[in-house]
PDB file of N, CA and C in Angstrom:
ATOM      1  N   UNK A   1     -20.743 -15.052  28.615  1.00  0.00           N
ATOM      2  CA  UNK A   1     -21.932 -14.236  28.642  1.00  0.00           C
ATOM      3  C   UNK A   1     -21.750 -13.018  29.539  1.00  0.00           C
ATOM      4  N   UNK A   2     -21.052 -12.838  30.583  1.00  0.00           N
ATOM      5  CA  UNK A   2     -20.676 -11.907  31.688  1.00  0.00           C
ATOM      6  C   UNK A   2     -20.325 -10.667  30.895  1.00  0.00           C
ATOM      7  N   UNK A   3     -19.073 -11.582  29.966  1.00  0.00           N
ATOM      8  CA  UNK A   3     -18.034 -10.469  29.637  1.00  0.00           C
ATOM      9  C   UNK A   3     -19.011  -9.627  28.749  1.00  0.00           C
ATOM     10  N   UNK A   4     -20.115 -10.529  27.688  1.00  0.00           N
ATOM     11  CA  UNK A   4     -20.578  -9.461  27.270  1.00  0.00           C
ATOM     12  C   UNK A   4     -21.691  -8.548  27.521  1.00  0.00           C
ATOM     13  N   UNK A   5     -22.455  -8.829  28.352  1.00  0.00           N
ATOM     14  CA  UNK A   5     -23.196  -8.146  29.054  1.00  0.00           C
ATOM     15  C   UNK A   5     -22.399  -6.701  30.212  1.00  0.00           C
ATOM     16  N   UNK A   6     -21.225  -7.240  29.979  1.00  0.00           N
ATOM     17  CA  UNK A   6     -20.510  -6.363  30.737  1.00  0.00           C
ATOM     18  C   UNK A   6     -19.915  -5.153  30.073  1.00  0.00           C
ATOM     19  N   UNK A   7     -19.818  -5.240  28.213  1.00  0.00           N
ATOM     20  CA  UNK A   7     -19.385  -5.157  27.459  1.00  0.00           C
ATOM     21  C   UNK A   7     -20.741  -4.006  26.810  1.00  0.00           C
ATOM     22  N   UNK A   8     -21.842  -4.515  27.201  1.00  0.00           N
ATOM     23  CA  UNK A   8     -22.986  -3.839  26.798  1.00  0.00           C
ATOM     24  C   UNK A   8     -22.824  -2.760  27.495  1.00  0.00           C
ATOM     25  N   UNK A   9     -23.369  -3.097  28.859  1.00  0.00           N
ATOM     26  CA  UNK A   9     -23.902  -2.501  29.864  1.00  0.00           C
ATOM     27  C   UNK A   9     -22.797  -1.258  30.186  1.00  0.00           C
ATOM     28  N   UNK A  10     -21.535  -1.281  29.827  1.00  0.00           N
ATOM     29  CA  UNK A  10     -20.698  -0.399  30.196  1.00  0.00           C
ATOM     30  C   UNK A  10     -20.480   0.959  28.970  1.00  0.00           C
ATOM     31  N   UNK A  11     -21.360   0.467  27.718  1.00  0.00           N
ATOM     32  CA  UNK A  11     -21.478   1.793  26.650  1.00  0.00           C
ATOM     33  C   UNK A  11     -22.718   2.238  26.733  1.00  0.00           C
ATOM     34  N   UNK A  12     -23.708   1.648  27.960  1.00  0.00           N
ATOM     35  CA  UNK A  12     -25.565   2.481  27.633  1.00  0.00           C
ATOM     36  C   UNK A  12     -25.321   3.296  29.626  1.00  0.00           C
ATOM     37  N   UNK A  13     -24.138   3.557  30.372  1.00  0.00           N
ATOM     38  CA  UNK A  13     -24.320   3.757  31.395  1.00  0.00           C
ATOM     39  C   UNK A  13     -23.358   4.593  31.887  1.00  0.00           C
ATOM     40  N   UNK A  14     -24.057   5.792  32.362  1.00  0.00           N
ATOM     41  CA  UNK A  14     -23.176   6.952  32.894  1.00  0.00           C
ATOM     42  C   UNK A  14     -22.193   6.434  34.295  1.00  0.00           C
ATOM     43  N   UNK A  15     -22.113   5.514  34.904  1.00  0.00           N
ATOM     44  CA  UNK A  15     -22.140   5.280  35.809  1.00  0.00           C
ATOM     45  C   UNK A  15     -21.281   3.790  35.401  1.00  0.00           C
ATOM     46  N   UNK A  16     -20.159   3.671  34.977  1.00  0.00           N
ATOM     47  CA  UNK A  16     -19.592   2.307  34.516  1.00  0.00           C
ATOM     48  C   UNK A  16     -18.678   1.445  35.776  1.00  0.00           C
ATOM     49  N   UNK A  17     -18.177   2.612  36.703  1.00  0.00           N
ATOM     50  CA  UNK A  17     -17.496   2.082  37.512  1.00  0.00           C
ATOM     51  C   UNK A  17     -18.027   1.796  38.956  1.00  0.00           C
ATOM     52  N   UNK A  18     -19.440   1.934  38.895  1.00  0.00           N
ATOM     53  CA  UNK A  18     -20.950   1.244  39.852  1.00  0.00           C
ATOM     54  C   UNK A  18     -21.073  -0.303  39.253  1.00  0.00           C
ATOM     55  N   UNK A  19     -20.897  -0.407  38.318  1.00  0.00           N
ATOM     56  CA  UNK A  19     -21.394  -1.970  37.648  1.00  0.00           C
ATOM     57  C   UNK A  19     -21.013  -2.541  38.221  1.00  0.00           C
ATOM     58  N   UNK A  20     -21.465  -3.691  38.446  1.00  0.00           N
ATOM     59  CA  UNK A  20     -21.778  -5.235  39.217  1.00  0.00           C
ATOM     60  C   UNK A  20     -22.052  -6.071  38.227  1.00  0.00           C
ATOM     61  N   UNK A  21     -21.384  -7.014  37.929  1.00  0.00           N
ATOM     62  CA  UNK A  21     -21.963  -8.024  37.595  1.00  0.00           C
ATOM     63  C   UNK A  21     -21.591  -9.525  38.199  1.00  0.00           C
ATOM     64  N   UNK A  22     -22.918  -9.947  38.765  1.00  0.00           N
ATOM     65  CA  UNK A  22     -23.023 -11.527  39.270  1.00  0.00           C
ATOM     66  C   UNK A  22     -23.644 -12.906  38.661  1.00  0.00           C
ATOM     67  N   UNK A  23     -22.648 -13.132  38.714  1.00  0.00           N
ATOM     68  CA  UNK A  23     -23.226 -14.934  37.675  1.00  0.00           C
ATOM     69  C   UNK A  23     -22.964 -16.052  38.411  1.00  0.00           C
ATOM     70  N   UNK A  24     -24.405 -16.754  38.362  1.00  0.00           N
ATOM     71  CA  UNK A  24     -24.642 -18.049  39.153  1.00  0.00           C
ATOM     72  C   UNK A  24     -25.242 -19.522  38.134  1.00  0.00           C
ATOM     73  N   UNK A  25     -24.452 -20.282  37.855  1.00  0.00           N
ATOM     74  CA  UNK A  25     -24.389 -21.337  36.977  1.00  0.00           C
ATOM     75  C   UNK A  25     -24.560 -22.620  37.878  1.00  0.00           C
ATOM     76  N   UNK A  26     -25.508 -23.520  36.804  1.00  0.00           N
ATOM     77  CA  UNK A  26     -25.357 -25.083  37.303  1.00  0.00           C
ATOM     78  C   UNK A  26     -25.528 -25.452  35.901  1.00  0.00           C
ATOM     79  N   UNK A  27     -25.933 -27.057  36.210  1.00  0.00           N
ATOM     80  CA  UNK A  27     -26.145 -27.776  34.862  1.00  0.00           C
ATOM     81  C   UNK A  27     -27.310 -27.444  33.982  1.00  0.00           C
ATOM     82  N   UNK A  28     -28.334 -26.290  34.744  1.00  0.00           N
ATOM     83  CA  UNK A  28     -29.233 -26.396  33.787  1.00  0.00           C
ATOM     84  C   UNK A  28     -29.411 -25.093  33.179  1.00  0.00           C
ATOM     85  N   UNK A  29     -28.965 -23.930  34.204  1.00  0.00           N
ATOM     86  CA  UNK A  29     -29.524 -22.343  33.839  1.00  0.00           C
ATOM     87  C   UNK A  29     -28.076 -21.698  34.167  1.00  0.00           C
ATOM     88  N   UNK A  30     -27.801 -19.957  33.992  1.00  0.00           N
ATOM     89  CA  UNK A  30     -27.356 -19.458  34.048  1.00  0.00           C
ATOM     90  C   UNK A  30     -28.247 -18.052  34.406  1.00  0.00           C
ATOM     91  N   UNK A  31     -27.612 -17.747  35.512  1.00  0.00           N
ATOM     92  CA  UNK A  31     -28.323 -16.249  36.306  1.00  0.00           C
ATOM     93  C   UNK A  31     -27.931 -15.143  36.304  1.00  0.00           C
ATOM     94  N   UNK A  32     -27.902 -14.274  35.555  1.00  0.00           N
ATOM     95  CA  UNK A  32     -26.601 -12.974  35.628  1.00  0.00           C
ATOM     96  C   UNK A  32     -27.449 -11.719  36.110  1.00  0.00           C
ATOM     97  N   UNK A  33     -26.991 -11.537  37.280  1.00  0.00           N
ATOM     98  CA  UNK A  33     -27.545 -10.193  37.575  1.00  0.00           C
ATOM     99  C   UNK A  33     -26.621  -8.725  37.635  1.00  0.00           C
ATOM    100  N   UNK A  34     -26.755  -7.833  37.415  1.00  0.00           N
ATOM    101  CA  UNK A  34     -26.034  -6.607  36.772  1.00  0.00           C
ATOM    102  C   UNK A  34     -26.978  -5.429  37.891  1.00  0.00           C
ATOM    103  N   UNK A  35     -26.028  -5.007  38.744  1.00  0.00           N
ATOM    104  CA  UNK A  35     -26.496  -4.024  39.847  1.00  0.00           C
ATOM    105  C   UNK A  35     -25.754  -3.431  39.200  1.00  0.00           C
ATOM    106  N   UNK A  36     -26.580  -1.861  39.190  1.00  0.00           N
ATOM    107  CA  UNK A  36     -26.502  -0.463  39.011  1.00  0.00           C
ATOM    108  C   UNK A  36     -26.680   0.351  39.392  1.00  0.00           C
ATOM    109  N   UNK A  37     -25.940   1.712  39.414  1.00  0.00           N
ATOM    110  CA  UNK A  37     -26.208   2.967  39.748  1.00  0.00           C
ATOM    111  C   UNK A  37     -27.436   3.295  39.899  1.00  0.00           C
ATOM    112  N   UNK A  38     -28.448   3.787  40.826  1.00  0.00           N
ATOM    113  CA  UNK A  38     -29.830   3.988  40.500  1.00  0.00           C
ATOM    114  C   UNK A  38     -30.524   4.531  39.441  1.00  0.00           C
ATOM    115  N   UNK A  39     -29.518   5.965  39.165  1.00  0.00           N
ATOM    116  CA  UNK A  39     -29.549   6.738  38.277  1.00  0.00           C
ATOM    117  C   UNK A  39     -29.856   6.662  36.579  1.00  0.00           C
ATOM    118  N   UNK A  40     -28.894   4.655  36.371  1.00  0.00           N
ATOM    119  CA  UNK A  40     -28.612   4.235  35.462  1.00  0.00           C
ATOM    120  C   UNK A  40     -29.827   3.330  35.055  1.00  0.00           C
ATOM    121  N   UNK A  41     -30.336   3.162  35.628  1.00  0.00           N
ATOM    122  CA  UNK A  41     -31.778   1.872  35.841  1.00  0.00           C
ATOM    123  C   UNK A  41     -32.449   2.473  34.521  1.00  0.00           C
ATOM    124  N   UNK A  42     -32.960   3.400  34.371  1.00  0.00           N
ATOM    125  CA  UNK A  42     -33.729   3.930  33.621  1.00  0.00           C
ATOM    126  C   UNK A  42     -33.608   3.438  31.959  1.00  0.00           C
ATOM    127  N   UNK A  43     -31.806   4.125  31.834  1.00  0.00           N
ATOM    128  CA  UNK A  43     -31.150   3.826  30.604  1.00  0.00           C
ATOM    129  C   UNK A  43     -31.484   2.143  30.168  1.00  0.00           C
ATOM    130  N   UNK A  44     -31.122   1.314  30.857  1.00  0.00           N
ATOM    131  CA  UNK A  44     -30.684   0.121  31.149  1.00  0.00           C
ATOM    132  C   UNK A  44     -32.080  -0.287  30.489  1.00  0.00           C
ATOM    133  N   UNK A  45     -33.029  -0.071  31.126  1.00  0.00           N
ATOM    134  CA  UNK A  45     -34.552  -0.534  31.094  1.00  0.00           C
ATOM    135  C   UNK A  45     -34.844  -0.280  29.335  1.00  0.00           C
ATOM    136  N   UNK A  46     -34.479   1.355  29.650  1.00  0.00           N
ATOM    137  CA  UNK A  46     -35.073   1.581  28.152  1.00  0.00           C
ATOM    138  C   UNK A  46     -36.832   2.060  28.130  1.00  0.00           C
ATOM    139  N   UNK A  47     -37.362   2.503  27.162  1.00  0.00           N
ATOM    140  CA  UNK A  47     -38.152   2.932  26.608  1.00  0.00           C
ATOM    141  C   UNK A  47     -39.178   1.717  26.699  1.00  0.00           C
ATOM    142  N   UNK A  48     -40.147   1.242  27.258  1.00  0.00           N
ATOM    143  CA  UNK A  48     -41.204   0.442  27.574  1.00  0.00           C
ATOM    144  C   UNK A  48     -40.219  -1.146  27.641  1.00  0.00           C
ATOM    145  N   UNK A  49     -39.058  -0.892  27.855  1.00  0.00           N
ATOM    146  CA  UNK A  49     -38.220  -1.617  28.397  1.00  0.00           C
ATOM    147  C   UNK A  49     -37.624  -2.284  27.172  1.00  0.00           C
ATOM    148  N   UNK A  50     -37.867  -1.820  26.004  1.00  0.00           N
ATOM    149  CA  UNK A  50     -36.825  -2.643  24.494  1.00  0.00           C
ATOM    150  C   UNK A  50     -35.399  -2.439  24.917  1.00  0.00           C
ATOM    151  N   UNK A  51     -35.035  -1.763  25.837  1.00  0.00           N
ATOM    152  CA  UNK A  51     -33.632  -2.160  26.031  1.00  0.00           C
ATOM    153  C   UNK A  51     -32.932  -3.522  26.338  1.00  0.00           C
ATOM    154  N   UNK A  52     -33.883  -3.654  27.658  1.00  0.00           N
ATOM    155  CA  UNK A  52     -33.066  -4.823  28.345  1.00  0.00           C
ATOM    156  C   UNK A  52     -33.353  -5.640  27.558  1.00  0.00           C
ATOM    157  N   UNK A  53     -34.623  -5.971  26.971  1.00  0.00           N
ATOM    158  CA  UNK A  53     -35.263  -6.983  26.276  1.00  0.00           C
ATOM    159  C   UNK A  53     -34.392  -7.261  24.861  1.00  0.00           C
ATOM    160  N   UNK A  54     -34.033  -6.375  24.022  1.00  0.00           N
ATOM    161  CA  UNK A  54     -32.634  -6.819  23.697  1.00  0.00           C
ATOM    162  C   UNK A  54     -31.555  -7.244  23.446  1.00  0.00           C
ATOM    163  N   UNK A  55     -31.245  -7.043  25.064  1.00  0.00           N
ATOM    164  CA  UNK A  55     -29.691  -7.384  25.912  1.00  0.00           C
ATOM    165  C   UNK A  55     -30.074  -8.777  26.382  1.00  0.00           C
ATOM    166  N   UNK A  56     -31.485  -9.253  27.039  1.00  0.00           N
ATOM    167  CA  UNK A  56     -31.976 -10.389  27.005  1.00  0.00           C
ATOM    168  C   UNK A  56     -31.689 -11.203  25.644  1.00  0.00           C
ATOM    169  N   UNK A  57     -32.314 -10.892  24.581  1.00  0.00           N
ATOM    170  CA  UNK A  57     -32.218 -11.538  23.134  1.00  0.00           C
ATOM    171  C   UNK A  57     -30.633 -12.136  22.971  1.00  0.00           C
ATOM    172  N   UNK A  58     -30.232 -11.084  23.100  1.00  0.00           N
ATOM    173  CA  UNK A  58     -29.172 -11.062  22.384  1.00  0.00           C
ATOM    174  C   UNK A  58     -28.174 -12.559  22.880  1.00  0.00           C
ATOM    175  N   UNK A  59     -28.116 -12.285  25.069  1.00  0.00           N
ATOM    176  CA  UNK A  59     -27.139 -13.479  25.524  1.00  0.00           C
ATOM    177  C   UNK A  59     -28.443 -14.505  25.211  1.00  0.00           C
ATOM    178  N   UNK A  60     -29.587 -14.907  24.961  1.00  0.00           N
ATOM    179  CA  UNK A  60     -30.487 -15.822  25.170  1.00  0.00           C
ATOM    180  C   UNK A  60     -29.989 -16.743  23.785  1.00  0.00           C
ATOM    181  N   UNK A  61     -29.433 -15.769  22.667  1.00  0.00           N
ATOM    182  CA  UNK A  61     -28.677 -16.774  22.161  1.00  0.00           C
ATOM    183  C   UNK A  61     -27.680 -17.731  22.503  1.00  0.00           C
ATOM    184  N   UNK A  62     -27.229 -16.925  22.891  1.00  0.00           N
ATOM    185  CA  UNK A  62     -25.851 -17.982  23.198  1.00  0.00           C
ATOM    186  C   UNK A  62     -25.849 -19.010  24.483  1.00  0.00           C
ATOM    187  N   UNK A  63     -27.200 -18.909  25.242  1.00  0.00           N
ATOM    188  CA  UNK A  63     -27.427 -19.511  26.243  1.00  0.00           C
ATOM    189  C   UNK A  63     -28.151 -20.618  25.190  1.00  0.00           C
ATOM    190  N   UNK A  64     -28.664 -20.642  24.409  1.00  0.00           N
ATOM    191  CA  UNK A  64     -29.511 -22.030  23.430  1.00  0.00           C
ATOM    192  C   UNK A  64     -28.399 -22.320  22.836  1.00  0.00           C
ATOM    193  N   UNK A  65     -27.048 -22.047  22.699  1.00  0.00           N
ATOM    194  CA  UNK A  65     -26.009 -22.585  21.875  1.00  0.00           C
ATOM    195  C   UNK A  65     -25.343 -23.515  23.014  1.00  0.00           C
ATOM    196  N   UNK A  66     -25.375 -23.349  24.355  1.00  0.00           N
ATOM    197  CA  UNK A  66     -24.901 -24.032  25.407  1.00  0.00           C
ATOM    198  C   UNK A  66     -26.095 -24.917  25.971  1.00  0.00           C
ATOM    199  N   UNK A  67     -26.867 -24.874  25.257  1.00  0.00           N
ATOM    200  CA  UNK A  67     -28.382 -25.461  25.687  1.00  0.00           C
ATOM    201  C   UNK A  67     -28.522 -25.248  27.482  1.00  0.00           C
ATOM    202  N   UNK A  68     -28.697 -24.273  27.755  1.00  0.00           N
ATOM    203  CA  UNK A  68     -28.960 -23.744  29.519  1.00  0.00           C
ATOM    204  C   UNK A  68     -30.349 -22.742  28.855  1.00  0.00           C
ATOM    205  N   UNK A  69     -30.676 -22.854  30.339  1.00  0.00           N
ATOM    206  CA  UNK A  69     -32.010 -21.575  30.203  1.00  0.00           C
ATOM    207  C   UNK A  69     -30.637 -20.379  30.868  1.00  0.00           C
ATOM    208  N   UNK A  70     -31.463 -18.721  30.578  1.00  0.00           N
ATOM    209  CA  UNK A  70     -31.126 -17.700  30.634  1.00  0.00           C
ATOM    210  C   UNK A  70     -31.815 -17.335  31.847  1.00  0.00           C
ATOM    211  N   UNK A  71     -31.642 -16.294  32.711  1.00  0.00           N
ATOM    212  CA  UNK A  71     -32.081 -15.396  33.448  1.00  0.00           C
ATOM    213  C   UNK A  71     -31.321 -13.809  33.030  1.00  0.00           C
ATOM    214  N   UNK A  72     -31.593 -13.261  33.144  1.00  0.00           N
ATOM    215  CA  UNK A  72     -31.344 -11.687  33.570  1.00  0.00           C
ATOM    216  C   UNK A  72     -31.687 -11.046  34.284  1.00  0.00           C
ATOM    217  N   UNK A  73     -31.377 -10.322  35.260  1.00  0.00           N
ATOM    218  CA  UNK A  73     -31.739  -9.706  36.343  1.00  0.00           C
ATOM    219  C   UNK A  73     -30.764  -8.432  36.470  1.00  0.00           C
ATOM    220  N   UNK A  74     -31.560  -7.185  36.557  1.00  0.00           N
ATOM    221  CA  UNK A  74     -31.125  -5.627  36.976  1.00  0.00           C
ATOM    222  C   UNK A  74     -31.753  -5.270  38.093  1.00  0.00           C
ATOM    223  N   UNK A  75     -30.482  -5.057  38.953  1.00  0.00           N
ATOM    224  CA  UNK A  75     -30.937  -4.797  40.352  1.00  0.00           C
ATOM    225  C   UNK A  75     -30.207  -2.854  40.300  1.00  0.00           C
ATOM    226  N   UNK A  76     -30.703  -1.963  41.375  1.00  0.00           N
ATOM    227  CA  UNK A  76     -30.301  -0.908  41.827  1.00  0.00           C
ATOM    228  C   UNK A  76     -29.320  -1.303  43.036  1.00  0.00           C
ATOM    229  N   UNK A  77     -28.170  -0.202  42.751  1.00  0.00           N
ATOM    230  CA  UNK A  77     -27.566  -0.716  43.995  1.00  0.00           C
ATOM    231  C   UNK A  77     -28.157   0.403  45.144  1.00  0.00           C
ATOM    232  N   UNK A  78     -27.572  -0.195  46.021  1.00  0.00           N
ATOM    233  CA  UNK A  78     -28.095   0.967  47.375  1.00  0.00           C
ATOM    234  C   UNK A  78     -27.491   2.006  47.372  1.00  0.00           C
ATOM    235  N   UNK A  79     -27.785   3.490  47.127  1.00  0.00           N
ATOM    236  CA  UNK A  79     -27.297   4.326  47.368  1.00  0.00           C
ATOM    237  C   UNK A  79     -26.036   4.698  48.221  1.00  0.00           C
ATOM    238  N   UNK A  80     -26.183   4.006  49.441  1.00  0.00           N
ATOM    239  CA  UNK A  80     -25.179   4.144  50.342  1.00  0.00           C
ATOM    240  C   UNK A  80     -24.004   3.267  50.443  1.00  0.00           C
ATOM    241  N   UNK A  81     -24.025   2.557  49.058  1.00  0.00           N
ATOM    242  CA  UNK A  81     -22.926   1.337  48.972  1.00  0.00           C
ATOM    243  C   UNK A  81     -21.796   1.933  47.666  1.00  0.00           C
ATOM    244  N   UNK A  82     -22.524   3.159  47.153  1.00  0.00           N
ATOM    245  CA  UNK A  82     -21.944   3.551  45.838  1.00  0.00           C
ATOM    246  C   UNK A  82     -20.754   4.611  46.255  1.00  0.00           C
TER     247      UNK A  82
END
């Protein structure tokens, strides 16, 4: 799921070599959070937010094929870390 969210997130973002991506797994869920460029937040979000929502859809499959719940999470990174 990383790779492809990583896979997404790196053709909707001016800013590819800011990406973060963090994944936290147990037996029941999977957590992937994807820090970004501030700049990039916007893209990412999308238009009343059908972007992420989406990019949500899309791994939420494959998280019911592994039977786990999904999270997604887009964080900004700190300016002063970029």
């Amino acid at each position: 799921m990383e790779e492809l969210i990583k896979y997404i997130l790196n053709k909707i973002v001016d800013h590819p070599d800011d990406l973060k991506i963090e994944s936290l797994q147990n037996e029941e869920s999977v957590t992937i959070t994807a820090k970004l460029n501030p700049e990039d937040m916007g893209k990412v979000i999308g238009k009343g937010g059908k972007t992420i929502n989406s990019i949500r859809s899309l791994v939420k499959i494959l998280a019911l094929k592994d039977q786990k719940r999904f999270n997604f999470n887009v964080e900004s990174l700190n300016p002063e870390t970029i």
